[in-house]
C-alpha atoms as a PDB file:
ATOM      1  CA  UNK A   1      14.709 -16.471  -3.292  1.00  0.00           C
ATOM      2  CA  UNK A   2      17.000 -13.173  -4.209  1.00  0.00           C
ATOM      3  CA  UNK A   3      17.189 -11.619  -7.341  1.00  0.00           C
ATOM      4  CA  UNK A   4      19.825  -8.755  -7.151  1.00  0.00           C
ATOM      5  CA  UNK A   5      19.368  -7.936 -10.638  1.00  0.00           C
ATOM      6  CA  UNK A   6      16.018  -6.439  -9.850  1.00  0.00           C
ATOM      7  CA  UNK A   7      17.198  -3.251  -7.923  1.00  0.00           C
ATOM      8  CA  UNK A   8      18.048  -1.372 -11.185  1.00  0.00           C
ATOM      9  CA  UNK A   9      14.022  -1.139 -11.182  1.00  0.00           C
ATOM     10  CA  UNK A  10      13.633   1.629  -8.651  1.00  0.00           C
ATOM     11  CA  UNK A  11      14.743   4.611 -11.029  1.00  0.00           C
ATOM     12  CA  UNK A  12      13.393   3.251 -14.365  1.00  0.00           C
ATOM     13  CA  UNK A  13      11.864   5.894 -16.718  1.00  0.00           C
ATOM     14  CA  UNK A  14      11.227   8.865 -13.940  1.00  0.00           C
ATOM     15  CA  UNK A  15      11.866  11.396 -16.899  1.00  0.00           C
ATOM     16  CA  UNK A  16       8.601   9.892 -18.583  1.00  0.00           C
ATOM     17  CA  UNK A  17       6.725  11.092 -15.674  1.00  0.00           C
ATOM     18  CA  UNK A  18       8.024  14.085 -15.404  1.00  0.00           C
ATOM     19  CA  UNK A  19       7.425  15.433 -18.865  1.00  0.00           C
ATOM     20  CA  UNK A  20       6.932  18.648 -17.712  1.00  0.00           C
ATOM     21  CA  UNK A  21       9.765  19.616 -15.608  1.00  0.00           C
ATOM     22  CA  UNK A  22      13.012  21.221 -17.158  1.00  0.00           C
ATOM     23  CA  UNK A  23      15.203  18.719 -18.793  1.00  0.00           C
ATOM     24  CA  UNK A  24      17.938  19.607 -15.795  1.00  0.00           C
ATOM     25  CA  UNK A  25      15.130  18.709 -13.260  1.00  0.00           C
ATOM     26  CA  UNK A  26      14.112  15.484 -15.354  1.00  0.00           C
ATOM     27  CA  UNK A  27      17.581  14.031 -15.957  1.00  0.00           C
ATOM     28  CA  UNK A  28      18.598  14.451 -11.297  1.00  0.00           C
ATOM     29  CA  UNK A  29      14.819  13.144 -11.238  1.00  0.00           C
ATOM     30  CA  UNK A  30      15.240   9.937 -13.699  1.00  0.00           C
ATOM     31  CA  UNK A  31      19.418   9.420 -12.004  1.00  0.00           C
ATOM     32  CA  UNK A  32      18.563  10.333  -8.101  1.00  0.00           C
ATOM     33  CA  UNK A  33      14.653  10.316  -6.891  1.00  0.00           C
ATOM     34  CA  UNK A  34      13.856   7.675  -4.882  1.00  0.00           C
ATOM     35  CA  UNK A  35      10.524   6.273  -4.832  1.00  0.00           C
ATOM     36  CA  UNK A  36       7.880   7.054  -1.993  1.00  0.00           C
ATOM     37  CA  UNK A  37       4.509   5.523  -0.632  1.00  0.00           C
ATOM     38  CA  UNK A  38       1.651   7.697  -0.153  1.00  0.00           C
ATOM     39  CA  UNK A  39      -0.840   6.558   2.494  1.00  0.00           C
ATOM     40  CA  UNK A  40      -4.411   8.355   2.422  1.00  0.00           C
ATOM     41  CA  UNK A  41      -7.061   8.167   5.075  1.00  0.00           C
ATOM     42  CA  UNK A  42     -10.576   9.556   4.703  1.00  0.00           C
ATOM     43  CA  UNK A  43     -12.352   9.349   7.712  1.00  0.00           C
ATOM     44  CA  UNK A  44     -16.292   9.603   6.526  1.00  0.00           C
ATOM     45  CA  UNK A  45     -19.508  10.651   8.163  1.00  0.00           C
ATOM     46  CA  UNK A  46     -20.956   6.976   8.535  1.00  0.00           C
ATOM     47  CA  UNK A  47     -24.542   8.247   6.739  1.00  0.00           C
ATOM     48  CA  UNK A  48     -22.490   9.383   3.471  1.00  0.00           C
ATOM     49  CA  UNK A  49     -20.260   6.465   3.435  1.00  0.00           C
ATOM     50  CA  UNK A  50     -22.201   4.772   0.962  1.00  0.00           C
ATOM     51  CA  UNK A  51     -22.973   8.253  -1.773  1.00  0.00           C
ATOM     52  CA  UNK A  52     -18.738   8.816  -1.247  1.00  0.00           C
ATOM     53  CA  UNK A  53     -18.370   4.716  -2.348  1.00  0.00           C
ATOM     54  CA  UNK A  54     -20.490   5.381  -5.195  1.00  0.00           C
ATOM     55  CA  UNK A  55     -19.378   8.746  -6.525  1.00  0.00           C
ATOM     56  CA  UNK A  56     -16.097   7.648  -6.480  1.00  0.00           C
ATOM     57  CA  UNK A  57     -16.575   4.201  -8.220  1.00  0.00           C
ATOM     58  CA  UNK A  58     -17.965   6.231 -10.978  1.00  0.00           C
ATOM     59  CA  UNK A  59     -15.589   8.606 -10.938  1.00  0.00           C
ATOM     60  CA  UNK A  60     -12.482   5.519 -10.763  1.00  0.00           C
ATOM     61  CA  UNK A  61     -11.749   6.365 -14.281  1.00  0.00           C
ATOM     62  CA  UNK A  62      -9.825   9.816 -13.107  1.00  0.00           C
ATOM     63  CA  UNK A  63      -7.331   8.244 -10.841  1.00  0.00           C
ATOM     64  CA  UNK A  64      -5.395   6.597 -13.865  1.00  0.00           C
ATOM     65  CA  UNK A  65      -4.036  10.095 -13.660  1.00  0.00           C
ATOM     66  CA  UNK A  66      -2.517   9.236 -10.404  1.00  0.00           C
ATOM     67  CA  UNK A  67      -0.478   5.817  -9.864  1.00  0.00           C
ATOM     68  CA  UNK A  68      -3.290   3.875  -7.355  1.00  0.00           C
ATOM     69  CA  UNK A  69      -2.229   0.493  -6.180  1.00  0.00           C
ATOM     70  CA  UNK A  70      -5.051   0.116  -3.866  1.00  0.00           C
ATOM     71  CA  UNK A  71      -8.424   1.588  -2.711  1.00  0.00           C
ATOM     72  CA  UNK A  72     -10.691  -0.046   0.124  1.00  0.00           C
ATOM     73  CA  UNK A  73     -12.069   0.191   3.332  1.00  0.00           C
ATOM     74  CA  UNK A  74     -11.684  -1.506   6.293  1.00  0.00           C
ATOM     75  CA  UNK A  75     -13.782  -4.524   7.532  1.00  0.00           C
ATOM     76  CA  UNK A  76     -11.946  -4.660  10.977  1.00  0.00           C
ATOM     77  CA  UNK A  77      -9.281  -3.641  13.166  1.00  0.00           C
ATOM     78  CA  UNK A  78      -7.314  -0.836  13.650  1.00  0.00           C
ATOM     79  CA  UNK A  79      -8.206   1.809  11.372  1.00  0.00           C
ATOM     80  CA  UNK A  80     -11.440   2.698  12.074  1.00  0.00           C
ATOM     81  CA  UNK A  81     -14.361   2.051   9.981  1.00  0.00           C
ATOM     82  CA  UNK A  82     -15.841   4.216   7.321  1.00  0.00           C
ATOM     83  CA  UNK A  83     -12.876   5.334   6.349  1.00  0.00           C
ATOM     84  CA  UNK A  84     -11.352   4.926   2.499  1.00  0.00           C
ATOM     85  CA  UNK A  85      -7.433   3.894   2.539  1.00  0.00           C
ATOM     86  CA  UNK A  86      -5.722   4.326  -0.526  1.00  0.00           C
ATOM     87  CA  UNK A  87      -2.002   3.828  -1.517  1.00  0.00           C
ATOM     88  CA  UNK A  88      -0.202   5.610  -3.919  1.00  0.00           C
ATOM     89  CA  UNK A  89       3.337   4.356  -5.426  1.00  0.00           C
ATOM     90  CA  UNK A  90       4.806   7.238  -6.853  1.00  0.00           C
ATOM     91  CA  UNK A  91       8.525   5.962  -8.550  1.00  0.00           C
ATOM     92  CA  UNK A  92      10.082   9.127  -8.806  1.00  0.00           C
ATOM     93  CA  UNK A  93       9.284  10.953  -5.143  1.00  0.00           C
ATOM     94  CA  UNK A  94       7.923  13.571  -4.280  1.00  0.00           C
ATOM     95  CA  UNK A  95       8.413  15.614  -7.435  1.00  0.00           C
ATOM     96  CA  UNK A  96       6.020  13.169  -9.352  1.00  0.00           C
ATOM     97  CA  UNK A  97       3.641  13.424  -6.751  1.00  0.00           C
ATOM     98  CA  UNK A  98       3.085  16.967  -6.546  1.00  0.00           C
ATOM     99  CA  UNK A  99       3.181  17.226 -10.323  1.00  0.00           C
ATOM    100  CA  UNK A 100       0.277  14.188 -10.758  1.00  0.00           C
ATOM    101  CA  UNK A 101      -2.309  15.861  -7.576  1.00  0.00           C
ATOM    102  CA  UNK A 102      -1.869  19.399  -9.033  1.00  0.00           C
ATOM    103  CA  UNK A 103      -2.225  18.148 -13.024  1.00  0.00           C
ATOM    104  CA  UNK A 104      -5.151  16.276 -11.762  1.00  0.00           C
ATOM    105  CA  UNK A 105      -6.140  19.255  -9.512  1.00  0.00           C
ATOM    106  CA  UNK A 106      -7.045  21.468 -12.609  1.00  0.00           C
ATOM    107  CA  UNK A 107      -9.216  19.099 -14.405  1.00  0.00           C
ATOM    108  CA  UNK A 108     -13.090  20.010 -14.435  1.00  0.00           C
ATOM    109  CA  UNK A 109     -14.009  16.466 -13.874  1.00  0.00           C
ATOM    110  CA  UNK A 110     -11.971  16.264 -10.562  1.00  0.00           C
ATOM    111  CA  UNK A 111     -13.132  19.464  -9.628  1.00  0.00           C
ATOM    112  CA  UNK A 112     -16.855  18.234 -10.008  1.00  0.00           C
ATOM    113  CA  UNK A 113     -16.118  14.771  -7.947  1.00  0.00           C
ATOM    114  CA  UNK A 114     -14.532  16.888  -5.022  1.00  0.00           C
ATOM    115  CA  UNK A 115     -17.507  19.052  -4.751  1.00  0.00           C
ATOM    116  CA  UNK A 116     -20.189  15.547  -4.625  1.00  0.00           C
ATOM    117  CA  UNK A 117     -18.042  14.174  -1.997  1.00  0.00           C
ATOM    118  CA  UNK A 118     -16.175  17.024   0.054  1.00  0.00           C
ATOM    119  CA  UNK A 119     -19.269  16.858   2.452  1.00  0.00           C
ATOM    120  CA  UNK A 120     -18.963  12.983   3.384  1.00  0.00           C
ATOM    121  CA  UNK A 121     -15.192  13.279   4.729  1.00  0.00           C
ATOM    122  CA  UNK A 122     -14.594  14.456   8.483  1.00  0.00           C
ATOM    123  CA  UNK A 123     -10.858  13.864   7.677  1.00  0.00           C
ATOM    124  CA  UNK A 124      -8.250  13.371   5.654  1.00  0.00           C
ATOM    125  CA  UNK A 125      -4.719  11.962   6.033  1.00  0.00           C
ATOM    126  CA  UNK A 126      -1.732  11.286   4.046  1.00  0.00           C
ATOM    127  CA  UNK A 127       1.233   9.686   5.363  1.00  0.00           C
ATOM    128  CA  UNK A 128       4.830   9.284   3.210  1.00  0.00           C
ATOM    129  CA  UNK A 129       6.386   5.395   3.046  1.00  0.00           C
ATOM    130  CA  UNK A 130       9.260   3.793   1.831  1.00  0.00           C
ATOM    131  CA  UNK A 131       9.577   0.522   0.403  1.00  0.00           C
ATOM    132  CA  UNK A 132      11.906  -1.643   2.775  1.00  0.00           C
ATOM    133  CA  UNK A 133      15.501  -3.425   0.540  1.00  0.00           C
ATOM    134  CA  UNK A 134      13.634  -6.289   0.849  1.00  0.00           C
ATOM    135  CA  UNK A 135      10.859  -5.583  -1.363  1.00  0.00           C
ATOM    136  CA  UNK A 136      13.332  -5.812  -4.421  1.00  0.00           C
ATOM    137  CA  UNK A 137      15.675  -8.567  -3.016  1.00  0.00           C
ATOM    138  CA  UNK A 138      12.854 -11.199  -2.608  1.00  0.00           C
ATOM    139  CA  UNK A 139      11.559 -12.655  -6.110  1.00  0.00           C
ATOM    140  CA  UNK A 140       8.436 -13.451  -3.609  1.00  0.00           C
ATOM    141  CA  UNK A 141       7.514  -9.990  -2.990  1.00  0.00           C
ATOM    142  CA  UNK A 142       5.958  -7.742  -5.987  1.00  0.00           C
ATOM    143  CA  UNK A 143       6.177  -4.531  -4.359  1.00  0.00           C
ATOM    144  CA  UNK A 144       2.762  -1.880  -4.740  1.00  0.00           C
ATOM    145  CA  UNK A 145       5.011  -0.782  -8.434  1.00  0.00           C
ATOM    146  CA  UNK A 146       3.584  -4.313  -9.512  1.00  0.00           C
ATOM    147  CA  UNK A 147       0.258  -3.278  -8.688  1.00  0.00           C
ATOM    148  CA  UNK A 148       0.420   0.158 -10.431  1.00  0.00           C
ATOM    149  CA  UNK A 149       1.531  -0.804 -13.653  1.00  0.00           C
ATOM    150  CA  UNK A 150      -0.354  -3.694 -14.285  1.00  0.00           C
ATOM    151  CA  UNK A 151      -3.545  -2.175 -12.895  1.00  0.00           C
ATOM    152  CA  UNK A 152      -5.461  -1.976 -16.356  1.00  0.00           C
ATOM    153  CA  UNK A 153      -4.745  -6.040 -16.524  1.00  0.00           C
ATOM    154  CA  UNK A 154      -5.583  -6.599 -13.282  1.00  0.00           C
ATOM    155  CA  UNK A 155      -9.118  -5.039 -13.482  1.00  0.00           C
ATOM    156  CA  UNK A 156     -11.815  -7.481 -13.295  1.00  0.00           C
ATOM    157  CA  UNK A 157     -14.569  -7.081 -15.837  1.00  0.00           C
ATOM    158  CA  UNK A 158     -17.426  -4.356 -15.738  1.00  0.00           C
ATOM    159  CA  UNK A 159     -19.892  -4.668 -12.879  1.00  0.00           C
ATOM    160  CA  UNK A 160     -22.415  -2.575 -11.491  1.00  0.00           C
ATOM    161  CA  UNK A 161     -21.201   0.964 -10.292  1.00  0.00           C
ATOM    162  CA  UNK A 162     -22.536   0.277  -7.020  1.00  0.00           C
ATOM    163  CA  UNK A 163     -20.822  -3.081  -6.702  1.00  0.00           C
ATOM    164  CA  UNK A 164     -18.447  -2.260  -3.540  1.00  0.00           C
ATOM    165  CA  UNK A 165     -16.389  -5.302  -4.337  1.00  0.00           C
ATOM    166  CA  UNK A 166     -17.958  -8.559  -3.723  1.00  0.00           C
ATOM    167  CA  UNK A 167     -14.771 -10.635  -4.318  1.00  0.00           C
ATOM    168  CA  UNK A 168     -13.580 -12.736  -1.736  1.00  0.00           C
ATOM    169  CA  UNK A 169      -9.740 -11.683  -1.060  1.00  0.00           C
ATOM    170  CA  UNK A 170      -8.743  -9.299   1.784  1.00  0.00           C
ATOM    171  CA  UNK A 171      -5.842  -7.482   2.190  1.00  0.00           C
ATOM    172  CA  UNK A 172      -4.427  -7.369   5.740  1.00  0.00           C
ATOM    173  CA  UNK A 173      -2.517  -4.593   6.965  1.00  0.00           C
ATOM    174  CA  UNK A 174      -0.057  -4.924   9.949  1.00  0.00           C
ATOM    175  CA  UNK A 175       0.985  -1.511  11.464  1.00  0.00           C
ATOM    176  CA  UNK A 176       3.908  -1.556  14.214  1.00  0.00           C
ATOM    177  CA  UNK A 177       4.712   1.515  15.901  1.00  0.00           C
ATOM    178  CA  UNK A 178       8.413   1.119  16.679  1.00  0.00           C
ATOM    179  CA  UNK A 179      10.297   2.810  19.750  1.00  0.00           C
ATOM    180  CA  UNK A 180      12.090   6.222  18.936  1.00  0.00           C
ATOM    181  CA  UNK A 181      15.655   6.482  18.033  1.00  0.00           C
ATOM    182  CA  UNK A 182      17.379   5.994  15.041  1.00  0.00           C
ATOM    183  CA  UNK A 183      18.415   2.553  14.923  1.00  0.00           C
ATOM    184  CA  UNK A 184      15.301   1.315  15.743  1.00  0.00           C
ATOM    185  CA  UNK A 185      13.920   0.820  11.907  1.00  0.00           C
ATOM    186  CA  UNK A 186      17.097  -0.498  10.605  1.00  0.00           C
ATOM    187  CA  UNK A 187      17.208  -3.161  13.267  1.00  0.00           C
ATOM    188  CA  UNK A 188      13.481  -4.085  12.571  1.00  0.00           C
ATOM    189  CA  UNK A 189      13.962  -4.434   9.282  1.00  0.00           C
ATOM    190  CA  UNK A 190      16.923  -6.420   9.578  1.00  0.00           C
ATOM    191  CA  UNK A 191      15.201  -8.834  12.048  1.00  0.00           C
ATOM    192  CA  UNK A 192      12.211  -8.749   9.659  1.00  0.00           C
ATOM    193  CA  UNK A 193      14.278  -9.878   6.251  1.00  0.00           C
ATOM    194  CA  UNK A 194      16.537 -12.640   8.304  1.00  0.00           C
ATOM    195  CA  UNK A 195      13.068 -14.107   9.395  1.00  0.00           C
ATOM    196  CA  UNK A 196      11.371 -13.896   6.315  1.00  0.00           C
ATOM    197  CA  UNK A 197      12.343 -16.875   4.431  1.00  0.00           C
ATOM    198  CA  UNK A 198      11.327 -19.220   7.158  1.00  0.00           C
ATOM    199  CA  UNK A 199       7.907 -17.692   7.673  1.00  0.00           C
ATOM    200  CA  UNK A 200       7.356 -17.444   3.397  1.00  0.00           C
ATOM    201  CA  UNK A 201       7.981 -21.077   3.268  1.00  0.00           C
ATOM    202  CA  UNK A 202       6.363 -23.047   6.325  1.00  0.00           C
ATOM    203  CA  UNK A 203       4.453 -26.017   5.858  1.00  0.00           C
ATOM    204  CA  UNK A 204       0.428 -25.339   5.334  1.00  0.00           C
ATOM    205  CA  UNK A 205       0.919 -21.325   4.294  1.00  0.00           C
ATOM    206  CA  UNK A 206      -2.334 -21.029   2.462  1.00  0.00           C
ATOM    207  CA  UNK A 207      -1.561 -21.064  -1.442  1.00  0.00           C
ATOM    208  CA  UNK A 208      -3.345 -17.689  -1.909  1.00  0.00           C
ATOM    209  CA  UNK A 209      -1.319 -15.461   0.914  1.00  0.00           C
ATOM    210  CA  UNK A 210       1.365 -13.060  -0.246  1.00  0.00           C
ATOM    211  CA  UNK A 211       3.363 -10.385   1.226  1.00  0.00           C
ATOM    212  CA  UNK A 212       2.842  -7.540  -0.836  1.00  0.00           C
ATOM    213  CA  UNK A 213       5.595  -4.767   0.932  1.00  0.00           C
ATOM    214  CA  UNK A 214       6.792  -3.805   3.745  1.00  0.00           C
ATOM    215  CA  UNK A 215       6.441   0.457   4.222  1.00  0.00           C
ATOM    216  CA  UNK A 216       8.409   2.300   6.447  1.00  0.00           C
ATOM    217  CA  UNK A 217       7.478   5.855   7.144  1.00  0.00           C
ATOM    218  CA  UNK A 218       9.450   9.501   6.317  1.00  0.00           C
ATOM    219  CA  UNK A 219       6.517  11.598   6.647  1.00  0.00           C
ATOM    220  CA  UNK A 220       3.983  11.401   9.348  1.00  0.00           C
ATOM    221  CA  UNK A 221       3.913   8.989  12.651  1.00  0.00           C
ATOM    222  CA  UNK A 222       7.687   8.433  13.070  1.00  0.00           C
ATOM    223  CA  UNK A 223       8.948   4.783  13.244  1.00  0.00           C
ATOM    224  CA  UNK A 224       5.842   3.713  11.623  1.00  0.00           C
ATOM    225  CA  UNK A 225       6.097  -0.220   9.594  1.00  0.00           C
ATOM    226  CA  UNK A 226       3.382  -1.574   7.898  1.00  0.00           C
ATOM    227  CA  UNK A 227       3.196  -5.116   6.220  1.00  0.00           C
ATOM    228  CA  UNK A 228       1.057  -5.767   3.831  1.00  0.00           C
ATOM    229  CA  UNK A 229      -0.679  -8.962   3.137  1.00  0.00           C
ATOM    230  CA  UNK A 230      -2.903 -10.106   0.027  1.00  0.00           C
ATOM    231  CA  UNK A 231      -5.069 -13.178   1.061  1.00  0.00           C
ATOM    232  CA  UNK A 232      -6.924 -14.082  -2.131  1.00  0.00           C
ATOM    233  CA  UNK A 233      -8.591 -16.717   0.074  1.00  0.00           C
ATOM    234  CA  UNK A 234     -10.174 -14.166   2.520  1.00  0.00           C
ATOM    235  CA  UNK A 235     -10.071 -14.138   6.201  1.00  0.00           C
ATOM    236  CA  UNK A 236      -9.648 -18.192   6.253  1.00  0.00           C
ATOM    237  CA  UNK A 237      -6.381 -17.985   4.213  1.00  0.00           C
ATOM    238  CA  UNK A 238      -5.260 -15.107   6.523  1.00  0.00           C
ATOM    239  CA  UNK A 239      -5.734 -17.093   9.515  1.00  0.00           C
ATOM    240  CA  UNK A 240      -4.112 -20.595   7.862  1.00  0.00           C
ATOM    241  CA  UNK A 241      -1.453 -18.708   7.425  1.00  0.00           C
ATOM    242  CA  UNK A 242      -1.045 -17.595  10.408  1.00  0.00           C
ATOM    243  CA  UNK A 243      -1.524 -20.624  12.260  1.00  0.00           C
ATOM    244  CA  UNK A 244       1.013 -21.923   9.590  1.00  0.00           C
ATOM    245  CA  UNK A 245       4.026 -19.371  10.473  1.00  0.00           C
ATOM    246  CA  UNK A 246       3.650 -20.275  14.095  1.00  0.00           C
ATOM    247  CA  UNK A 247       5.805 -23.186  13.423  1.00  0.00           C
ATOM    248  CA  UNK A 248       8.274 -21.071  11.705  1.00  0.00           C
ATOM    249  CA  UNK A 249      11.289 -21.408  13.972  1.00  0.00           C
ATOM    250  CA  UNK A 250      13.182 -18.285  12.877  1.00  0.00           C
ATOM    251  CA  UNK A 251      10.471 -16.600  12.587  1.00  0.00           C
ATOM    252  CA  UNK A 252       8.978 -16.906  15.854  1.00  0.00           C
ATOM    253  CA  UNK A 253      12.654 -16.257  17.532  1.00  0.00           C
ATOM    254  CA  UNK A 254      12.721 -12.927  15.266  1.00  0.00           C
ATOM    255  CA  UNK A 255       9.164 -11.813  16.353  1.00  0.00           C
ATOM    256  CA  UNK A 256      10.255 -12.156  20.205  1.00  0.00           C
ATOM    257  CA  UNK A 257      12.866  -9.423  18.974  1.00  0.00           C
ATOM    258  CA  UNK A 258      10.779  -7.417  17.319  1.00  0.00           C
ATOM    259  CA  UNK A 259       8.146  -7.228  20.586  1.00  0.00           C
ATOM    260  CA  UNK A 260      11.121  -5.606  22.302  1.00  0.00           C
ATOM    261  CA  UNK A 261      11.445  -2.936  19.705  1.00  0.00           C
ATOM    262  CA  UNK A 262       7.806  -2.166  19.303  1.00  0.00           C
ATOM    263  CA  UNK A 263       5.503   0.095  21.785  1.00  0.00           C
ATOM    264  CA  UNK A 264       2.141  -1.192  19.554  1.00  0.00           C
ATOM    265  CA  UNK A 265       0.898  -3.161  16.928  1.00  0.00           C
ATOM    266  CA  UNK A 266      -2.380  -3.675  15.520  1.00  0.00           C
ATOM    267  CA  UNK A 267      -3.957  -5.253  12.306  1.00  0.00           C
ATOM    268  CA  UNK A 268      -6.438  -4.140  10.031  1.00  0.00           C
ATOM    269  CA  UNK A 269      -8.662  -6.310   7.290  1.00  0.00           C
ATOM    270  CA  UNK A 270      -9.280  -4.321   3.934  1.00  0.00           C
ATOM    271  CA  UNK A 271     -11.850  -4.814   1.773  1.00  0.00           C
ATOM    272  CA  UNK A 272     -10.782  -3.726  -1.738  1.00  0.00           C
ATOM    273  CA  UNK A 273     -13.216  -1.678  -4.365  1.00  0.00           C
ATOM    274  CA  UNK A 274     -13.581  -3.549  -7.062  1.00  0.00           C
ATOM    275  CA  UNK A 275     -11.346  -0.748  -9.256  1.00  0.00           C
ATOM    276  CA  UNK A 276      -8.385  -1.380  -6.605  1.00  0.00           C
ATOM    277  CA  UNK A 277      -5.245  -2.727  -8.495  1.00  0.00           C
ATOM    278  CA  UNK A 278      -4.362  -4.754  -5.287  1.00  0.00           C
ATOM    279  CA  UNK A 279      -7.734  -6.787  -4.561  1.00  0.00           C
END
């Protein structure tokens, strides 16, 4: 289930990214950056929802500048609908993130997109996440890096530009919103990885559910998790899989925990456009 030898992934190649920056600023980038989760929310006038899906299908091409690993909207649940969610895994932190937006910032093409869809957004979001240990100690769990450098081979083939993604997975997002204080993550998480194995492995887990990552937040809605589930079966793989971990043991003991550590949690079914690396 563990596989040590695949922490030495998390500061792999940050110089390449980085091109730019003084060779000083690349070498502490590629030696100390850690990498960090950007969560986006566009909240959308519900009239324009459809012209923003379609200008920015068209316009998917321009986000290879940027290191997507998934783009949807939600069908139900938490986050409100009509709004696009999109994570960004950037491996080198915060200095490869503000040197990808404001490259991409200065091209024509972006500039052009932005101006076709500024007037469909209400709001916008962004929230900064961490990758919990556990994402690299569990051979089970890709992590959203997976996602983002395999996301030319993970493209399905051409469809219509208005296609919103017709496929049948979901990904389901789990959001806890943890009690303040500063042992309050560390003991989730704990509880969360001790669990784990027990809930991966019950009896009937459909064949198509994964755990993606688990995201805890440094910018944004303190003591913030989110899970995040791919269920290539859709919403009936989701829910066999629930039913499944319910007669995980440990897992159910560790969730009785976590309640006590939690002020709210809520769930959220993603539909993914059919450019999305994770789909």
């Amino acid at each position: 289930m563990r596989a040590s030898h695949r922490l030495c992934k998390r500061h792999s190649c940050c110089g390449n990214h980085l091109s730019t920056l003084s060779s000083k600023r690349e070498f502490a980038a590629a030696t100390d950056a850690s990498p960090i989760v950007e969560l986006r929310k566009y909240n959308l006038r519900p009239s324009q929802t459809s012209l923003y899906t379609q200008h920015t299908i068209q316009s998917a091409p321009l986000r290879k500048n940027l290191p997507l690993a998934f783009f949807g909207f939600p069908e139900t649940g938490g986050i409100p609908l009509n709004t696009a969610v999109h994570f960004y895994h950037y491996q080198c932190g915060h200095a490869e993130r503000l040197e990808r937006r404001s490259a991409l910032a200065k091209k024509e093409e972006w500039k052009q997109y932005l101006g076709e869809v500024k007037a469909c957004m209400v709001r916008q979001s962004s929230e900064i996440f961490v990758e919990a240990p556990l994402v690299d100690d569990f051979d089970d769990i890709k992590g959203l890096k997976h996602f983002v450098d395999n996301r030319w081979s993970l493209r399905p083939p051409a469809t219509d530009t208005t296609d919103c993604g017709n496929n049948e997975g979901i990904i389901e997002l789990r959001r806890y919103q943890l009690r303040l204080g500063y042992d309050t993550v560390p003991k989730f998480l704990q509880l969360y990885e001790d669990a784990l194995p027990s809930k991966l492995n019950s009896a009937g887990t459909h064949p198509t559910t994964e755990l993606v990552t688990l995201l805890f937040n440094e910018v944004g809605s303190l003591n913030t998790v989110y899970e995040v589930w791919k269920h290539g079966g859709g919403v009936q793989a989701m829910e066999q899989s629930r039913q499944a971990s319910r007669g995980a043991t440990k897992w159910r003991e560790s969730i009785a925990e976590i309640a006590d550590l939690a002020m709210s949690f809520d769930t959220t079914i993603l539909k993914p456009l059919d450019f999305s690396p994770l789909r």
